[in-house]
N, C-alpha and C. Protein backbone atom coordinates (compact mmCIF):
# COMPACT_ATOMS: atom_id res chain seq x y z
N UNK A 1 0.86 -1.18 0.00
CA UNK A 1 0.00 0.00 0.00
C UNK A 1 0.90 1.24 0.00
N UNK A 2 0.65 2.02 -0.98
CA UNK A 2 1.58 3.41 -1.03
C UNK A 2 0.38 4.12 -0.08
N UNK A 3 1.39 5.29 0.67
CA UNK A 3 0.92 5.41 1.83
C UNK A 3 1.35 7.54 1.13
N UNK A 4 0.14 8.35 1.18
CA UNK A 4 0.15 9.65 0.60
C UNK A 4 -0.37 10.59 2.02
N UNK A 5 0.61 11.14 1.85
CA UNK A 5 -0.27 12.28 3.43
C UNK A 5 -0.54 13.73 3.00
N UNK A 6 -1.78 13.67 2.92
CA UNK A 6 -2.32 15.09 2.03
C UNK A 6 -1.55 16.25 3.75
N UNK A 7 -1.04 17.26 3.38
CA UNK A 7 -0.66 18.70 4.63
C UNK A 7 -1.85 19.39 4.14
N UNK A 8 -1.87 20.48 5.54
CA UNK A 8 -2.76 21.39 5.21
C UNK A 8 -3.01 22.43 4.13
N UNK A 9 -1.65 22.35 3.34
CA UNK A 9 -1.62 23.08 2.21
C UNK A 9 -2.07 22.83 1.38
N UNK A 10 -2.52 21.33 1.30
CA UNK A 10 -3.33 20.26 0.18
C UNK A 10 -2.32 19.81 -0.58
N UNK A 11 -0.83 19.84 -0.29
CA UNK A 11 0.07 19.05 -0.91
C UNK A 11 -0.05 17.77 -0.48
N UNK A 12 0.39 16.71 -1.69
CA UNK A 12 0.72 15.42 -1.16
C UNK A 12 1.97 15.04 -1.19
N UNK A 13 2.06 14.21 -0.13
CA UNK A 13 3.45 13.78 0.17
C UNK A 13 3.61 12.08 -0.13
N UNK A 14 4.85 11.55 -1.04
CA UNK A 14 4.69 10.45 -1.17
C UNK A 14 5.68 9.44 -0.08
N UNK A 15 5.33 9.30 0.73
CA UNK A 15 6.01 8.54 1.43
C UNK A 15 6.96 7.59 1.34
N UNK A 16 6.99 6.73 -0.07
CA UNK A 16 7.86 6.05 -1.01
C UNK A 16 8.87 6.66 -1.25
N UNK A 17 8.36 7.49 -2.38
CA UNK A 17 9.52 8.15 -2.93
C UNK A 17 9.97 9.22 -1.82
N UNK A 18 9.82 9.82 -0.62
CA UNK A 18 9.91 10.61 -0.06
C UNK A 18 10.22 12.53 -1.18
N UNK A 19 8.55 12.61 -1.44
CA UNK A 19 8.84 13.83 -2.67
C UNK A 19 7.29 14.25 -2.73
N UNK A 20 7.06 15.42 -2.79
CA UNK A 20 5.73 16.25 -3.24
C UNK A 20 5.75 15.49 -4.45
N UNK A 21 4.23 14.82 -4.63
CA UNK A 21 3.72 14.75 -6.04
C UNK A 21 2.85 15.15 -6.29
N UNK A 22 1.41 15.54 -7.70
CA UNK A 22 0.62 16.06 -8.08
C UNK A 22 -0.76 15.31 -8.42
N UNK A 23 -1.60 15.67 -8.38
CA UNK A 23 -2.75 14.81 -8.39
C UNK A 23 -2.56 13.96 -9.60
N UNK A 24 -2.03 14.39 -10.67
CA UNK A 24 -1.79 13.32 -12.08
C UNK A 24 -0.96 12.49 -11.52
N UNK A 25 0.50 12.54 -10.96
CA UNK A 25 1.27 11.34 -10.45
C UNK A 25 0.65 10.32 -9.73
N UNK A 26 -0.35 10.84 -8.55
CA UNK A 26 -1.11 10.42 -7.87
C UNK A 26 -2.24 9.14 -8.46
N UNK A 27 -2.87 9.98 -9.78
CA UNK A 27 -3.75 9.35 -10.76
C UNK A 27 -2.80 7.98 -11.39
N UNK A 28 -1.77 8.50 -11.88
CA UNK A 28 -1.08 7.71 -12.75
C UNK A 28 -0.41 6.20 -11.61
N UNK A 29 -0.22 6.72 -10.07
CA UNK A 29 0.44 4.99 -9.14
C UNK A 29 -1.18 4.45 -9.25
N UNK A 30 -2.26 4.83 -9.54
CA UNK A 30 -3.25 4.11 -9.43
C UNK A 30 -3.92 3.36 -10.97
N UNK A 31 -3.55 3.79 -12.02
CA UNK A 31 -3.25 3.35 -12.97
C UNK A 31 -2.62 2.49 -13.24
N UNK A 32 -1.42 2.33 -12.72
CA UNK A 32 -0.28 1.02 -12.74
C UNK A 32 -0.59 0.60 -11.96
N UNK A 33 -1.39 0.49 -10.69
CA UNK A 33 -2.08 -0.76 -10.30
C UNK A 33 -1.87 -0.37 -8.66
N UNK A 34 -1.18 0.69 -8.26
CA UNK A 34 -1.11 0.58 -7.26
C UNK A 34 -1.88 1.07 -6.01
N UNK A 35 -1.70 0.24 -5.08
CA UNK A 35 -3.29 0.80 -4.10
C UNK A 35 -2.66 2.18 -2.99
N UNK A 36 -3.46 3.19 -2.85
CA UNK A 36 -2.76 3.96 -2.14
C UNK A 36 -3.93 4.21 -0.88
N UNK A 37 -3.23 4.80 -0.27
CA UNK A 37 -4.42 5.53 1.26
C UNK A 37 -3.07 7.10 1.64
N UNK A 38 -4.77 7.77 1.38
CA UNK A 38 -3.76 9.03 1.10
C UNK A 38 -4.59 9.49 2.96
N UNK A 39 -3.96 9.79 3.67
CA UNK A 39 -4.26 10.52 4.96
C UNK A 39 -3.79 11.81 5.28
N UNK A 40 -4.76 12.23 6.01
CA UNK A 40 -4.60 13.82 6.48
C UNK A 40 -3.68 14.04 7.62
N UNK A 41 -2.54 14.40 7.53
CA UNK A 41 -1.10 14.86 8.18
C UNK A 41 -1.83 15.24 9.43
N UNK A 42 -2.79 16.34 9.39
CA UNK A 42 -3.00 17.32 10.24
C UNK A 42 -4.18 16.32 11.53
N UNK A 43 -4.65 15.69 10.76
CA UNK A 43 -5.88 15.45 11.48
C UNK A 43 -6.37 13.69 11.83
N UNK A 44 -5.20 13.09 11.01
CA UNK A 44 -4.92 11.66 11.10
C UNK A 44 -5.92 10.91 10.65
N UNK A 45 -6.37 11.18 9.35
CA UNK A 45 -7.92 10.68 8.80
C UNK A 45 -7.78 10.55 7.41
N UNK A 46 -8.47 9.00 7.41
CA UNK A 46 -8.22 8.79 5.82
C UNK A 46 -8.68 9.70 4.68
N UNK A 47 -8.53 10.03 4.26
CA UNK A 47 -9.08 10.98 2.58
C UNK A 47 -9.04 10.64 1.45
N UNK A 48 -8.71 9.17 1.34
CA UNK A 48 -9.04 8.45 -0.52
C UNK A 48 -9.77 8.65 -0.77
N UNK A 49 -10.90 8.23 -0.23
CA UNK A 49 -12.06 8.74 -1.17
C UNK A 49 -11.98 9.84 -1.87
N UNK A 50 -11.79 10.93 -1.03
CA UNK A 50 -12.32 12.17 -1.08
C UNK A 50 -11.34 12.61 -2.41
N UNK A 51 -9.86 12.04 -1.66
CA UNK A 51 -8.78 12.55 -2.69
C UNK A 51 -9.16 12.25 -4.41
N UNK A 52 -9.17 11.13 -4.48
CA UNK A 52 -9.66 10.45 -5.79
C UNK A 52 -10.28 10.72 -6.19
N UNK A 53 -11.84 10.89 -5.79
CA UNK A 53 -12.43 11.74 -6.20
C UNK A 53 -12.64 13.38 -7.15
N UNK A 54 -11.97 13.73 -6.04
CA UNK A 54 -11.13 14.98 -6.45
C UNK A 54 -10.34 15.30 -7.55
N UNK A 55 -9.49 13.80 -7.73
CA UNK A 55 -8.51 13.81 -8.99
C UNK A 55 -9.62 13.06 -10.58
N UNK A 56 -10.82 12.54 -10.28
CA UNK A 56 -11.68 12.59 -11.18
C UNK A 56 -12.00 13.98 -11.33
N UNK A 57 -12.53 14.37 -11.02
CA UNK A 57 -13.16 16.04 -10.92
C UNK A 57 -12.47 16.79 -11.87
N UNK A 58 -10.96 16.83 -11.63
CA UNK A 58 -10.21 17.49 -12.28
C UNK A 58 -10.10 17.06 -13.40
N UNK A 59 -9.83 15.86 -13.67
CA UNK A 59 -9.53 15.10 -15.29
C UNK A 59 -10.63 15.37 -16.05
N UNK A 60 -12.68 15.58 -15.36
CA UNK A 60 -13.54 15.89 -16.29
C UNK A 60 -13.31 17.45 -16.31
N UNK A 61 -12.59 18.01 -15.90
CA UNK A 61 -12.71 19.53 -16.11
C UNK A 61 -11.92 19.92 -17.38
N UNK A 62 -10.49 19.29 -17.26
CA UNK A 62 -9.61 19.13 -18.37
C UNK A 62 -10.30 18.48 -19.36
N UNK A 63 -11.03 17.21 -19.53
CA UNK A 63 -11.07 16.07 -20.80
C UNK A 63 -12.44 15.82 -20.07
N UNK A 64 -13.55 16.18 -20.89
CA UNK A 64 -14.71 15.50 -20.90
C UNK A 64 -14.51 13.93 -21.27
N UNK A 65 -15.05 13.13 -20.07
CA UNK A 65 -14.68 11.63 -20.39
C UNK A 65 -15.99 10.98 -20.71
N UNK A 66 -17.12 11.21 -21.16
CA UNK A 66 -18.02 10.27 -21.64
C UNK A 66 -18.39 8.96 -20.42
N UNK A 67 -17.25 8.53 -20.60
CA UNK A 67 -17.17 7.23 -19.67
C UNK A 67 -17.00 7.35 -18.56
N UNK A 68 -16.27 7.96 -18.03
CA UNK A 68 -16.26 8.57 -16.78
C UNK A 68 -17.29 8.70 -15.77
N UNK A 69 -18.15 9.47 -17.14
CA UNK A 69 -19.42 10.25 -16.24
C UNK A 69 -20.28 9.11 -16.46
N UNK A 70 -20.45 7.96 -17.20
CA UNK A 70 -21.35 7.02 -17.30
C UNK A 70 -21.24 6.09 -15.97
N UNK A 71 -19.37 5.54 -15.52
CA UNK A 71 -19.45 5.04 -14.43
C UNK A 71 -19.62 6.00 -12.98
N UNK A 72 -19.43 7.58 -13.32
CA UNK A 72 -19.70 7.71 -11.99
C UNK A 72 -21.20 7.75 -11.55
N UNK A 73 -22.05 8.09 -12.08
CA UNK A 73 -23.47 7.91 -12.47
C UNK A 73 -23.61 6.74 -12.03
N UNK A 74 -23.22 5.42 -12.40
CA UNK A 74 -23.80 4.43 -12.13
C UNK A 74 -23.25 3.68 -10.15
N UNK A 75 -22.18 5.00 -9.88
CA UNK A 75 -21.58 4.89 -8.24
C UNK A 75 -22.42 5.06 -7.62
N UNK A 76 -23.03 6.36 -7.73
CA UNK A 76 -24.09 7.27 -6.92
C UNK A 76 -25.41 6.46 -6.94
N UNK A 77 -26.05 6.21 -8.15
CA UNK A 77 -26.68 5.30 -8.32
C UNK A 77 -26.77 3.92 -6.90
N UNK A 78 -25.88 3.12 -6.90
CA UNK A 78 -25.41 2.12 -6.42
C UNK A 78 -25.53 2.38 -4.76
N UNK A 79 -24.96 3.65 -4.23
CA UNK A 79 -24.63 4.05 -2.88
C UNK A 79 -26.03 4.03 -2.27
N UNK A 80 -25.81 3.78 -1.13
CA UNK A 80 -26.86 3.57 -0.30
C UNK A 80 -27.56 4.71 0.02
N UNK A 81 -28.79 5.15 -0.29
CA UNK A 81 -29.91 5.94 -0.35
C UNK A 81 -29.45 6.48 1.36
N UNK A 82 -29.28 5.86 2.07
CA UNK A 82 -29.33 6.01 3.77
C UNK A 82 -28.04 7.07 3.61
N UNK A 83 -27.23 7.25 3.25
CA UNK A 83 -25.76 7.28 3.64
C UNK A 83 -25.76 8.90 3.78
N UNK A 84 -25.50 9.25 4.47
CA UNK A 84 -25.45 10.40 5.10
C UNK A 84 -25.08 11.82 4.07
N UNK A 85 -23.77 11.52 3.22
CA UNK A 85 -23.96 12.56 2.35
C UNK A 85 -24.68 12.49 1.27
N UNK A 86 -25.71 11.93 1.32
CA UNK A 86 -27.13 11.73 0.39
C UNK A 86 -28.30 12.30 0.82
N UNK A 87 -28.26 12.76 2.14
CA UNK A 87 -29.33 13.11 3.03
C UNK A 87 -29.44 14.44 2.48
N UNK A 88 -30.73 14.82 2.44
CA UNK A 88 -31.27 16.25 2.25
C UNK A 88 -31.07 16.82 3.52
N UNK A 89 -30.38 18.32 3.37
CA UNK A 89 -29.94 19.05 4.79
C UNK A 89 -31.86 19.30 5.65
């Protein structure tokens, strides 16, 4: 498990390589297959989701992906109706 510690600056840190990398580098160890858990330095809390997420976000902002948006559609879809950030405030 590559192990990423987002700082409060929203840099990530790669623990491997010991080196700031960028949400594309980030994109790209998960591409080659590798599993990461990126955690919050400050606050000691996982943030993959959130991170990943995030680094989708950006790639449809750059490159409309068609596909992309077909599987994330079909995430939300899937997630449990109950789940808290689904809830109407």
């Amino acid at each position: 498990m590559r192990r990423i510690q987002r700082y409060k600056n929203r840099k990530l840190y790669d623990s491997q390589e010991k080196r700031y990398i960028n949400m594309g580098e980030l994109m790209a160890l998960v591409v080659r297959g590798e599993n990461v858990q990126v955690d919050d330095k400050t606050l000691d809390r996982d943030l993959t989701g959130s991170v990943l997420a995030e680094a989708i976000s950006r790639r449809l902002r750059v490159k409309n992906n068609d596909r992309a948006v077909v599987v994330l559609t079909m995430l939300i879809r899937e997630m449990d109706p109950k789940a808290e950030c689904l809830e109407s405030p």
